[in-house]
C-alpha atoms as a PDB file:
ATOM      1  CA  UNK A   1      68.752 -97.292   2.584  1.00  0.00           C
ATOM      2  CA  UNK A   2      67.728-100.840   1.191  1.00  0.00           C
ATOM      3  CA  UNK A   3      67.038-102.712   4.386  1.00  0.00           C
ATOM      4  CA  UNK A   4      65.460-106.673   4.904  1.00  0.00           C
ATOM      5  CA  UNK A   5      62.221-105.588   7.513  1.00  0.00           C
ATOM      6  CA  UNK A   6      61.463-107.990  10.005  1.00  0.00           C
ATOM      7  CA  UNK A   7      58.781-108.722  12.512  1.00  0.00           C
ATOM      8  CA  UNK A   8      58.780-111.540  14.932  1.00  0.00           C
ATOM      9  CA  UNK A   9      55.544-112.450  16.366  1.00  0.00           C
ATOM     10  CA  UNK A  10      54.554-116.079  18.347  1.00  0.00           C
ATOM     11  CA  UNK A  11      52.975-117.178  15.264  1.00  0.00           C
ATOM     12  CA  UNK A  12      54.777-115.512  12.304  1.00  0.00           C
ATOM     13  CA  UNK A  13      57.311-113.812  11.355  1.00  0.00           C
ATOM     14  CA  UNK A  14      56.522-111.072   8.844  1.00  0.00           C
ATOM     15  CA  UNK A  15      59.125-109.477   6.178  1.00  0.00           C
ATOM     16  CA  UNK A  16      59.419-106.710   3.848  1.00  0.00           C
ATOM     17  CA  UNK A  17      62.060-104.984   1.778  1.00  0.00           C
ATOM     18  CA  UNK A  18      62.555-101.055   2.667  1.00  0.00           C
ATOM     19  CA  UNK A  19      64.112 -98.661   0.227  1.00  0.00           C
ATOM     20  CA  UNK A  20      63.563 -95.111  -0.856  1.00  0.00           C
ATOM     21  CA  UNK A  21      61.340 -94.899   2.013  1.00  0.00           C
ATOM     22  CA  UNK A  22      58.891 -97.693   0.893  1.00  0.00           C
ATOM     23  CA  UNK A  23      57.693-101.073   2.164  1.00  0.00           C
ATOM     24  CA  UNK A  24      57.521-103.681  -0.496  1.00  0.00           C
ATOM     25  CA  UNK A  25      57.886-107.745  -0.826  1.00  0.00           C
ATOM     26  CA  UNK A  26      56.412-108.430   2.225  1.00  0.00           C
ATOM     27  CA  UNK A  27      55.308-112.202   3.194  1.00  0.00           C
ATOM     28  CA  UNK A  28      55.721-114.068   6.224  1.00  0.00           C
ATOM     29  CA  UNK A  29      56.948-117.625   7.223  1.00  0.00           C
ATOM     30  CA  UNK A  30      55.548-119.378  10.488  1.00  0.00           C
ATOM     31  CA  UNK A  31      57.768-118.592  13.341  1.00  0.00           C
ATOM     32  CA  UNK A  32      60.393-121.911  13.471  1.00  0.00           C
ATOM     33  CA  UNK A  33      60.777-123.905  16.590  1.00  0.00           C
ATOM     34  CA  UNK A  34      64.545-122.770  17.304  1.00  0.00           C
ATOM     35  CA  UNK A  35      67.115-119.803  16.786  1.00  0.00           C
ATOM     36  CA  UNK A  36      69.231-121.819  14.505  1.00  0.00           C
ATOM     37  CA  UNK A  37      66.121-122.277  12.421  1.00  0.00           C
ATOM     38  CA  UNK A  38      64.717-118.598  12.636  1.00  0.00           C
ATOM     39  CA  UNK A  39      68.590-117.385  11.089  1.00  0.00           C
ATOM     40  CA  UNK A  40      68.223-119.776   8.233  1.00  0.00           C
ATOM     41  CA  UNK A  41      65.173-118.607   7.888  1.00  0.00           C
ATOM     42  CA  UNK A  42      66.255-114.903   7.679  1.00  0.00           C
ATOM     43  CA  UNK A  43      69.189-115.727   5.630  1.00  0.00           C
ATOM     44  CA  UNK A  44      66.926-117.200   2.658  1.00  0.00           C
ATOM     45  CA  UNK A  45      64.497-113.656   2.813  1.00  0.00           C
ATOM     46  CA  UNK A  46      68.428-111.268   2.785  1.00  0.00           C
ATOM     47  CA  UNK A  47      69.472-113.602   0.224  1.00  0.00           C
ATOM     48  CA  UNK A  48      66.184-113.088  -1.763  1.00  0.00           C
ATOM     49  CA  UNK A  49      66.409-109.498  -1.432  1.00  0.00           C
ATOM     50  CA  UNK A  50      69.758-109.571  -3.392  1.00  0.00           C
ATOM     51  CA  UNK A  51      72.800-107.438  -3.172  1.00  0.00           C
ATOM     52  CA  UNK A  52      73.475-104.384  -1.924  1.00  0.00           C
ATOM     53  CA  UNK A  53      71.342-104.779   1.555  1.00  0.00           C
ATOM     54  CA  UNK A  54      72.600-102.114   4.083  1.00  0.00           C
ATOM     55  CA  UNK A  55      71.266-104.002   6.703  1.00  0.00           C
ATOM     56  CA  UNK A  56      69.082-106.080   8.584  1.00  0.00           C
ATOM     57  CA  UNK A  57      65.939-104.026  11.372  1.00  0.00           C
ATOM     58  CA  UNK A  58      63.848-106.332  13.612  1.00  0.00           C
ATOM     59  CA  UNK A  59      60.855-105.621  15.301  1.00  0.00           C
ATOM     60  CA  UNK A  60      60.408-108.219  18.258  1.00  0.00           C
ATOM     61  CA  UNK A  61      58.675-108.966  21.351  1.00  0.00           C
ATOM     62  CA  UNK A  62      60.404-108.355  25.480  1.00  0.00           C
ATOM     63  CA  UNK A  63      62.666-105.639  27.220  1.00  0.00           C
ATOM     64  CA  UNK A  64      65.090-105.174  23.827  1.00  0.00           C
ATOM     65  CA  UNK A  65      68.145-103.796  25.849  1.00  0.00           C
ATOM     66  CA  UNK A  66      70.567-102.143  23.156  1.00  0.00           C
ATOM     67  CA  UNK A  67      73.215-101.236  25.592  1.00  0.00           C
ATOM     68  CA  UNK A  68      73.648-105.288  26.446  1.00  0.00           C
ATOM     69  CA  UNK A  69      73.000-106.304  22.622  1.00  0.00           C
ATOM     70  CA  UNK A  70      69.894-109.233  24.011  1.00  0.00           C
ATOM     71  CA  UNK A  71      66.414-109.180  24.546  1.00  0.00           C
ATOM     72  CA  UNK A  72      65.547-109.034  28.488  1.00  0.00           C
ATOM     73  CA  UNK A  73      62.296-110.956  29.666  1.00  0.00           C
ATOM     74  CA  UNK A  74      60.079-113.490  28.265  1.00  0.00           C
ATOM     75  CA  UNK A  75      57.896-113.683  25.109  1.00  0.00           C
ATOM     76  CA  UNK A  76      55.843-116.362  23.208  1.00  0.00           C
ATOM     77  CA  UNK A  77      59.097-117.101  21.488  1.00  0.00           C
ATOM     78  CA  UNK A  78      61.606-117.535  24.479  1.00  0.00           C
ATOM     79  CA  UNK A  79      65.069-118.932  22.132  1.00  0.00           C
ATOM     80  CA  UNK A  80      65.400-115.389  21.657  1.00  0.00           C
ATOM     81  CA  UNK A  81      65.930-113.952  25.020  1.00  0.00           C
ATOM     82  CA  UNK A  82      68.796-113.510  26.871  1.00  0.00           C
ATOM     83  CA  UNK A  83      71.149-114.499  24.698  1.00  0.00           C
ATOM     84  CA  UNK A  84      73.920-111.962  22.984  1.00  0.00           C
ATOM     85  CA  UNK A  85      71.458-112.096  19.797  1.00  0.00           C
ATOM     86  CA  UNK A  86      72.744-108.810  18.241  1.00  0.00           C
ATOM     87  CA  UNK A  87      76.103-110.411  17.448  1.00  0.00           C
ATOM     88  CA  UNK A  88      74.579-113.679  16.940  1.00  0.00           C
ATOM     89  CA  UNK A  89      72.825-112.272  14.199  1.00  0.00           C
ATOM     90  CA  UNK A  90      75.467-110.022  12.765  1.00  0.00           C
ATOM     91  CA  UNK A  91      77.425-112.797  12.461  1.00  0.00           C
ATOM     92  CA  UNK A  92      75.340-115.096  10.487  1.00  0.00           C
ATOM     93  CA  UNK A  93      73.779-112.528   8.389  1.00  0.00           C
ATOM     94  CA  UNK A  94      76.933-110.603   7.255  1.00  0.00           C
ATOM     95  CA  UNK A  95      74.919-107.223   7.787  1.00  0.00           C
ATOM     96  CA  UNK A  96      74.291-105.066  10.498  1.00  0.00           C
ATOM     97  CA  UNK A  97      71.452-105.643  12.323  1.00  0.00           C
ATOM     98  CA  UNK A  98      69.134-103.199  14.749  1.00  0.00           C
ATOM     99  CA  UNK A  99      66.267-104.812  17.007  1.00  0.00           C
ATOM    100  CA  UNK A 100      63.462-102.793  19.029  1.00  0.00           C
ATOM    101  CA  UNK A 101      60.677-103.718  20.877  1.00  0.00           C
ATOM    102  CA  UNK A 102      57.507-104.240  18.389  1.00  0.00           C
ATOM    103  CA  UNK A 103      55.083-101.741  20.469  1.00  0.00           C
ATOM    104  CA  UNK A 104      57.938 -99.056  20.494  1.00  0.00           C
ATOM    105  CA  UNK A 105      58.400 -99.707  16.710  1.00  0.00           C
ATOM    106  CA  UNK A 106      54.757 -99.818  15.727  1.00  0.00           C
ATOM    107  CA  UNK A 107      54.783 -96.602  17.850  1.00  0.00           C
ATOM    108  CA  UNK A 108      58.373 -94.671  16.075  1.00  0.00           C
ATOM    109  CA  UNK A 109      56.553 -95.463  12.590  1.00  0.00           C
ATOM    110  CA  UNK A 110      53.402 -93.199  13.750  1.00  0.00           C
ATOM    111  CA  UNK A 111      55.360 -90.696  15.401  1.00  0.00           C
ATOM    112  CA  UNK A 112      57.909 -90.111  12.531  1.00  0.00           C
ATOM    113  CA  UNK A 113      55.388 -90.259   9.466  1.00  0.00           C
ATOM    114  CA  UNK A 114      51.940 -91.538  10.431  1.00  0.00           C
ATOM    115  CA  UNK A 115      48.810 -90.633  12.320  1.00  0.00           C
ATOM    116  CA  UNK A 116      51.493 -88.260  15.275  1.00  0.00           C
ATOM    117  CA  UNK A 117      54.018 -87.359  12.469  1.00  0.00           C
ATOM    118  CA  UNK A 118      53.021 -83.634  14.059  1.00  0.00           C
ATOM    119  CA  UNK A 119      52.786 -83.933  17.754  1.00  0.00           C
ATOM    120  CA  UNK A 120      55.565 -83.752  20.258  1.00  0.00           C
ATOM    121  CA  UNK A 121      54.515 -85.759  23.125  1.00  0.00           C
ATOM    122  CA  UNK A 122      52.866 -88.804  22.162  1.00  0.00           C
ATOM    123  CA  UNK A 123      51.647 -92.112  23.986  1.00  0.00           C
ATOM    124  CA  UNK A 124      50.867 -94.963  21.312  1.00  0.00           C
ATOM    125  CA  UNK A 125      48.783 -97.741  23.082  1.00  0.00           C
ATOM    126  CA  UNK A 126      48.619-101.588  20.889  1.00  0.00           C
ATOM    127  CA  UNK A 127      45.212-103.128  21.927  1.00  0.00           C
ATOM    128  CA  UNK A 128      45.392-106.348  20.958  1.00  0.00           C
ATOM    129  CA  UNK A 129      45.168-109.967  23.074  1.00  0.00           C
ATOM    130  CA  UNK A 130      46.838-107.857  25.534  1.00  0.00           C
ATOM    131  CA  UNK A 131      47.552-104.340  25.910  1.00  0.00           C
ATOM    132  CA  UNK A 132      51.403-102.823  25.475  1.00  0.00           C
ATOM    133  CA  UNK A 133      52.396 -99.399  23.685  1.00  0.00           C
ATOM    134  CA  UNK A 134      55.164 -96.932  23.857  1.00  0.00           C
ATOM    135  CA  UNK A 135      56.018 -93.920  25.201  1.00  0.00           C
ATOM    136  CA  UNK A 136      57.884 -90.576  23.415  1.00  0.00           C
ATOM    137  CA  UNK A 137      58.687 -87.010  24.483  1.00  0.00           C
ATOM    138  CA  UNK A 138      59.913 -84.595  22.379  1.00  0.00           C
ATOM    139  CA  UNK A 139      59.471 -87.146  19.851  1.00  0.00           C
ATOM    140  CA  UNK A 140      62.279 -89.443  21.356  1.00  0.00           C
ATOM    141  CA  UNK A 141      61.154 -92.735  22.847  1.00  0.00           C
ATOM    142  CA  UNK A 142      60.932 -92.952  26.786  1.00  0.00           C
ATOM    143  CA  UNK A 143      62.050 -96.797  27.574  1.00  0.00           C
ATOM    144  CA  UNK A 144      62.206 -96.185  31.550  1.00  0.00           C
ATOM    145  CA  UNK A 145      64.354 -97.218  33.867  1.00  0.00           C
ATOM    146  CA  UNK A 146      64.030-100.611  33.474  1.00  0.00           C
ATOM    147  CA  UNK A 147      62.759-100.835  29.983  1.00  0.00           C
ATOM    148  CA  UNK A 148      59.148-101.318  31.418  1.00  0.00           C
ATOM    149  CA  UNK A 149      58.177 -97.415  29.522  1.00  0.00           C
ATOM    150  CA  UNK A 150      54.753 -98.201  27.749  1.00  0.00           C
ATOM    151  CA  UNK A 151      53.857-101.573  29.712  1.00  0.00           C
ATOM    152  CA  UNK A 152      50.065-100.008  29.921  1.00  0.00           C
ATOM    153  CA  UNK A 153      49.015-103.815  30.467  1.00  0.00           C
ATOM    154  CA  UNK A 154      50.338-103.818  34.031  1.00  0.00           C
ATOM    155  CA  UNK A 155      48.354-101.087  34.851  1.00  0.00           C
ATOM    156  CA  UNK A 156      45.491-101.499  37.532  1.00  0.00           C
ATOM    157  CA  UNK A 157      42.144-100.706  37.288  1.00  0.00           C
ATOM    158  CA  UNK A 158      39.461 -99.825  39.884  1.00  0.00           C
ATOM    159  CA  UNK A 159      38.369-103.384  39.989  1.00  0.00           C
ATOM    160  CA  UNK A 160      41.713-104.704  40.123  1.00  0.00           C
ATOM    161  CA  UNK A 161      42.208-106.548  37.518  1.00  0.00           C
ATOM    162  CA  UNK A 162      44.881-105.476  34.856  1.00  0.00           C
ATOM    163  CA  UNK A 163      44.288-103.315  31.610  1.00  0.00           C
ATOM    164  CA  UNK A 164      44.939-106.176  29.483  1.00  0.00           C
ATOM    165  CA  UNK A 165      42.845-108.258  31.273  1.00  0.00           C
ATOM    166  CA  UNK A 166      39.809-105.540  31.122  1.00  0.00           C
ATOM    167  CA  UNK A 167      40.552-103.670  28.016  1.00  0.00           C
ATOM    168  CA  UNK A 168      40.610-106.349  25.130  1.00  0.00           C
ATOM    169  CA  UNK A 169      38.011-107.137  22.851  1.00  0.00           C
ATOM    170  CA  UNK A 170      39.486-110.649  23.369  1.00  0.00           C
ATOM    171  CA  UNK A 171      39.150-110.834  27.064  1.00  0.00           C
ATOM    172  CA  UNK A 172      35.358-109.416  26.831  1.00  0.00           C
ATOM    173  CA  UNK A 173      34.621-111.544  24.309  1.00  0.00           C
ATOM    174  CA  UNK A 174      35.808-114.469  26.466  1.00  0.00           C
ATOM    175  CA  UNK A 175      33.644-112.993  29.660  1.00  0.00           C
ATOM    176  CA  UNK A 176      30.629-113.022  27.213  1.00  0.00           C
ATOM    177  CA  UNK A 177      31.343-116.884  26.589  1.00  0.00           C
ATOM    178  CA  UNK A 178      31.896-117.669  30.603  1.00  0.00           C
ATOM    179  CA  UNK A 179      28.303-116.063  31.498  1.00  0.00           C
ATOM    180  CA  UNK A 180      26.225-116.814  28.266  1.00  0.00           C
ATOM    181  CA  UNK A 181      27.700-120.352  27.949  1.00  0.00           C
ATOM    182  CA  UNK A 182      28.468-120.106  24.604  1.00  0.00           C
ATOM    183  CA  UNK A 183      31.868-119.609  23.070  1.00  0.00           C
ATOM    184  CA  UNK A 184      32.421-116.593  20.192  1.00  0.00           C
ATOM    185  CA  UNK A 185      35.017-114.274  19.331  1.00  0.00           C
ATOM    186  CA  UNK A 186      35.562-110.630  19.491  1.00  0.00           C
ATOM    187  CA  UNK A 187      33.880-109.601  16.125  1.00  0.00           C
ATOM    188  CA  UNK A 188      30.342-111.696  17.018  1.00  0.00           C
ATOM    189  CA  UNK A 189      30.294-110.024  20.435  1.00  0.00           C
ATOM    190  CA  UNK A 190      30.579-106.528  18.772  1.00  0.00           C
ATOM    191  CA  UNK A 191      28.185-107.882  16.508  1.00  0.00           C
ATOM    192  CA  UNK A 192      26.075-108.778  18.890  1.00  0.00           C
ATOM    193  CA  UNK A 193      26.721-105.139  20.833  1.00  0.00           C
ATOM    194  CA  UNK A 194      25.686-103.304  17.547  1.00  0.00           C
ATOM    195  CA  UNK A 195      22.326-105.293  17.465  1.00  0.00           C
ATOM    196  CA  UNK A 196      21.887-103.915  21.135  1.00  0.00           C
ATOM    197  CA  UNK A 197      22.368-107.517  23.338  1.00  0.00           C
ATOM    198  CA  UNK A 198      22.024-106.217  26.929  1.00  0.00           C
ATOM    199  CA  UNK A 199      25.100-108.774  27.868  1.00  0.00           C
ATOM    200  CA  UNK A 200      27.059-107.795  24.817  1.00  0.00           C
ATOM    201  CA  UNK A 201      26.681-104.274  25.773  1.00  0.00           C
ATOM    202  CA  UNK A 202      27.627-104.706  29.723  1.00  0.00           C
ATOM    203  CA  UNK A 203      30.786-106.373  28.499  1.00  0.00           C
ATOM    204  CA  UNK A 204      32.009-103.560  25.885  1.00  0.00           C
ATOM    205  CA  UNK A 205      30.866-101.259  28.267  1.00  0.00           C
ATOM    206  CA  UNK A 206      33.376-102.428  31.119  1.00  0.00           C
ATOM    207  CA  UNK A 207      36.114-102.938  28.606  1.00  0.00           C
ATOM    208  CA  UNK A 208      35.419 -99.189  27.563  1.00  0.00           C
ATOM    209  CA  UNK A 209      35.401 -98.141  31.091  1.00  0.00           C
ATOM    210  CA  UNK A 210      38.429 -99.788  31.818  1.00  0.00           C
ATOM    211  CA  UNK A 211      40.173 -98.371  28.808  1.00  0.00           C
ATOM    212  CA  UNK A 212      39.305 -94.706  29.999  1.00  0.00           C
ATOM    213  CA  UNK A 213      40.518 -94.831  33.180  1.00  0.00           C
ATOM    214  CA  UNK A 214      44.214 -96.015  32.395  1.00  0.00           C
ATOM    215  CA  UNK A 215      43.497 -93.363  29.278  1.00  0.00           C
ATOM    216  CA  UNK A 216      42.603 -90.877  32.502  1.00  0.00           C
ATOM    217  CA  UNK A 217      45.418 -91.922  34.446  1.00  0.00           C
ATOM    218  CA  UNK A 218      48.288 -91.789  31.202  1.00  0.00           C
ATOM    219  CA  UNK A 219      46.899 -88.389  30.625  1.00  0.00           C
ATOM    220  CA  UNK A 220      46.836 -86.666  33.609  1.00  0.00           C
ATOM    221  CA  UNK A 221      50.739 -88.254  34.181  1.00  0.00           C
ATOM    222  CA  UNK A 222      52.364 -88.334  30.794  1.00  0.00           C
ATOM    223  CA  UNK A 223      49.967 -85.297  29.412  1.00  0.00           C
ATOM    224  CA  UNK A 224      50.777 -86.319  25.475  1.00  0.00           C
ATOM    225  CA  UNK A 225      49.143 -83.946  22.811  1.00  0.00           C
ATOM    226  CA  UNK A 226      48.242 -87.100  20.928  1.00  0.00           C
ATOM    227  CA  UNK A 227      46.860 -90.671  21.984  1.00  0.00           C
ATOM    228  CA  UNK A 228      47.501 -93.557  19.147  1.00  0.00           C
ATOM    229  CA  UNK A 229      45.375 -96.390  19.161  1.00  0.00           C
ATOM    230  CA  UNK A 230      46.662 -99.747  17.083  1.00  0.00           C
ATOM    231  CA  UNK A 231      46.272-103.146  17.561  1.00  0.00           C
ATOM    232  CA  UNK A 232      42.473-105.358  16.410  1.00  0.00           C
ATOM    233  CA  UNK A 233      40.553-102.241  17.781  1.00  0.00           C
ATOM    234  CA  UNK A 234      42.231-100.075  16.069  1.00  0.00           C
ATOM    235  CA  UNK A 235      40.360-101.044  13.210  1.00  0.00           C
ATOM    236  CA  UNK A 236      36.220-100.227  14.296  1.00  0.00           C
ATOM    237  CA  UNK A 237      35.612 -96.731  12.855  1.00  0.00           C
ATOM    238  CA  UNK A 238      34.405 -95.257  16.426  1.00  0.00           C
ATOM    239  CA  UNK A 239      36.491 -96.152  19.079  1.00  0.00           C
ATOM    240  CA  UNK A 240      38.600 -93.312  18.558  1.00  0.00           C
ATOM    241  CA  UNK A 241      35.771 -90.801  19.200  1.00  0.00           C
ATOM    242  CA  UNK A 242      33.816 -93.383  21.832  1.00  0.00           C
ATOM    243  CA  UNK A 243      37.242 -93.243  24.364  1.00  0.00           C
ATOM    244  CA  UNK A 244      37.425 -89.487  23.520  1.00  0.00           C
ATOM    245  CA  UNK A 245      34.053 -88.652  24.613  1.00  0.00           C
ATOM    246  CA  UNK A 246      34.793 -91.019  27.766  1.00  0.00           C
ATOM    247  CA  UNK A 247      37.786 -89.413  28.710  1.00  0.00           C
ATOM    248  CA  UNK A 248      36.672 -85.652  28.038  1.00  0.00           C
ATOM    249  CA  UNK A 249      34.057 -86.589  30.492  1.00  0.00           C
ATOM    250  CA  UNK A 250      36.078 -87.992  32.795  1.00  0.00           C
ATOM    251  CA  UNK A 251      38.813 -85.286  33.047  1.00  0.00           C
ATOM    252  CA  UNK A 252      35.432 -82.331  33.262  1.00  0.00           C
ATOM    253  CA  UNK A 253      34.863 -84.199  36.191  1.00  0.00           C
ATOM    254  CA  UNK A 254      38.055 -83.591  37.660  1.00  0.00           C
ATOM    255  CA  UNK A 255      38.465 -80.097  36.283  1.00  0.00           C
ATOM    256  CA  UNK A 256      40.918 -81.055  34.458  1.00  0.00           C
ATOM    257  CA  UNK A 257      39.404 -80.786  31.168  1.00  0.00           C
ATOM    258  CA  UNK A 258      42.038 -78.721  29.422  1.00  0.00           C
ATOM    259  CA  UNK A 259      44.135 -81.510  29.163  1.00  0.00           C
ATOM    260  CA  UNK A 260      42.418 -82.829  26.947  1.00  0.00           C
ATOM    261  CA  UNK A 261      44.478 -84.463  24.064  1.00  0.00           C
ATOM    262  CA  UNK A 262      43.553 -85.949  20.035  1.00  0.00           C
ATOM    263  CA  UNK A 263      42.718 -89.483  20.452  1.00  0.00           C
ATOM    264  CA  UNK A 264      43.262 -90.789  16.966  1.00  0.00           C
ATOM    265  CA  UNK A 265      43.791 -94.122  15.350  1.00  0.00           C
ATOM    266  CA  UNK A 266      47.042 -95.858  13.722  1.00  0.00           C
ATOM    267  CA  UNK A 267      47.698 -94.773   9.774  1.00  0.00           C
ATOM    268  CA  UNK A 268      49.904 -97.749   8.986  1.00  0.00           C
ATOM    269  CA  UNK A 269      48.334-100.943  11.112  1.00  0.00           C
ATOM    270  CA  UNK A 270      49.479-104.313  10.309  1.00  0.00           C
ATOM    271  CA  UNK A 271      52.738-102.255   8.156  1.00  0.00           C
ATOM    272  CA  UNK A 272      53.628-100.295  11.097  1.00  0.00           C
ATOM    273  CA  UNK A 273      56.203-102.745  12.963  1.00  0.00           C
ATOM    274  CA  UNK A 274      57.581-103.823   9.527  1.00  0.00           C
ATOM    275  CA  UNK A 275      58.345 -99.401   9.233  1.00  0.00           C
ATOM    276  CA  UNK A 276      59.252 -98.710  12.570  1.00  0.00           C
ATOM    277  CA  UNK A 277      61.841-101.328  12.697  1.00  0.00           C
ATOM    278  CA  UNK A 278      63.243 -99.603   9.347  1.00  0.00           C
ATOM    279  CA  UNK A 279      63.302 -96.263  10.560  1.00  0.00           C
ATOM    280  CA  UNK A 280      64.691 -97.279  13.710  1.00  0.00           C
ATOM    281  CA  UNK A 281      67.524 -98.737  11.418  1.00  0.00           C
ATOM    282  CA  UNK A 282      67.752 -95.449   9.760  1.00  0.00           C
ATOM    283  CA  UNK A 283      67.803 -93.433  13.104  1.00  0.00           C
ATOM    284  CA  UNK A 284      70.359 -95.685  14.519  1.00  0.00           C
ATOM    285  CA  UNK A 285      72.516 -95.771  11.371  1.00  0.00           C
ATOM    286  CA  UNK A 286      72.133 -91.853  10.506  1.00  0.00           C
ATOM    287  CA  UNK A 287      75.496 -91.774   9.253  1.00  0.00           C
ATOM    288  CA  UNK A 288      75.471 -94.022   6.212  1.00  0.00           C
ATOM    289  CA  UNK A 289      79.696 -94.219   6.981  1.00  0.00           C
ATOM    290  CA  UNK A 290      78.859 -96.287   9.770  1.00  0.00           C
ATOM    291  CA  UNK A 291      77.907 -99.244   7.976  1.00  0.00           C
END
């Protein structure tokens, strides 16, 4: 399929072309002030792409509900909720469109041909300013109920704060700054962690603690054979094995240490929405007749 890719973010919106099961021509333009703007916008990247687009897949941000054809909830770009944006954007763009949530798409592009392209059960967790993911058994996505499948963020820890307030390299970074007085950003405070700062240290440390115990409690709920970390984290070469270690640990403790699953790191990274929105397309569209 030749597909326009796109990614909606609070700052950006990233693009791509996908055909013969390749990402190219990406770029990005800054996310416009209203939804009139953003389809102009996406008009002039389908129109660049040229003829014979099949359609158009979006990766974006809230509850996507495909049954209603709008995006539930609230995001850093909030003209795109709750309206009937499927058809909105079919209309405009001539082409058919697909949208999914950007942690579930990041998460179908690992699952279908990155770093879980083998596993069955799989929990994919984005650490990023917050924390969100995705969920899939038997390979399918798991949205929940009430589209809320994945929402690791909301989940408590023992001190009661939220994972995404406790498990960010942003959030510790900005703990660092409110005790030390002096403001840096989540690469000088592992930096500064590296080079063995006692606060730097206590402040990864409790973001790491916090990370394995949701980790502990997804594991010994969901059991997936395979744990995906993305997001900024995702890209420090030991975090992977530092949470496994954690977490082995942890589930000895309980006896539960059997359970153990891989705790790996995303393949594709900043790509990944951009192909899971595709593939999504693809899965949703698997008979080419139907577009």
């Amino acid at each position: 399929m030749k597909l326009a890719a796109f990614d909606i973010g609070g700052s950006a919106v990233k693009y791509g072309l996908w055909e013969n099961q390749q990402l190219s021509q990406t770029g990005k333009f800054a996310t416009p002030a209203t939804f009139a703007e953003m389809q102009s916008e996406m008009k002039k990247i389908t129109t660049l792409f040229g003829d014979n687009l099949q359609g158009v897949a979006i990766s974006a941000p809230g509850a996507v509900n495909e049954k209603e054809r709008r995006i539930d909830g609230i995001s850093a770009v909030p003209y795109i909720h709750h309206r009937p944006i499927y058809d909105e954007l079919t209309n405009f763009l001539q082409l058919p469109v697909t949208i999914e949530n950007d942690a579930n798409c990041a998460g179908i592009c690992e699952v279908e041909i990155g770093a879980a392209k083998d596993a069955e059960n799989v929990v994919f967790m984005v650490i990023g300013t917050g924390v969100g993911g995705a969920i899939f058994i038997n390979r399918k996505i798991y949205k929940g109920s009430h589209l809320f499948g994945g929402e690791f963020g909301l989940m408590r820890n023992q001190n009661g704060r939220t994972l995404s307030l406790n498990g960010t390299v942003v959030k510790a970074a900005g703990y660092y700054s409110e005790k030390n007085g002096e403001e840096i950003n989540g690469k000088e405070l592992y930096r500064r962690f590296d080079a063995g700062e006692a606060l730097a240290i206590e402040e990864v440390e409790t973001m790491y603690q916090a990370l394995t115990e949701s980790l502990y409690d997804i594991q010994v709920s969901i059991d997936p054979e395979v744990i995906v970390l993305g997001g900024g984290i995702s890209a420090r070469e030991d975090i992977a094995e530092e949470l496994a270690t954690r977490l082995q640990k942890m589930l000895d403790e309980a006896t539960v240490g059997s359970i153990m699953p891989t705790i790996t790191t995303c393949k594709f990274h900043n790509d990944a929405n951009l192909i899971g929105a595709a593939l999504n397309f693809e899965n949703v569209f698997q008979d080419k007749s139907q577009i």
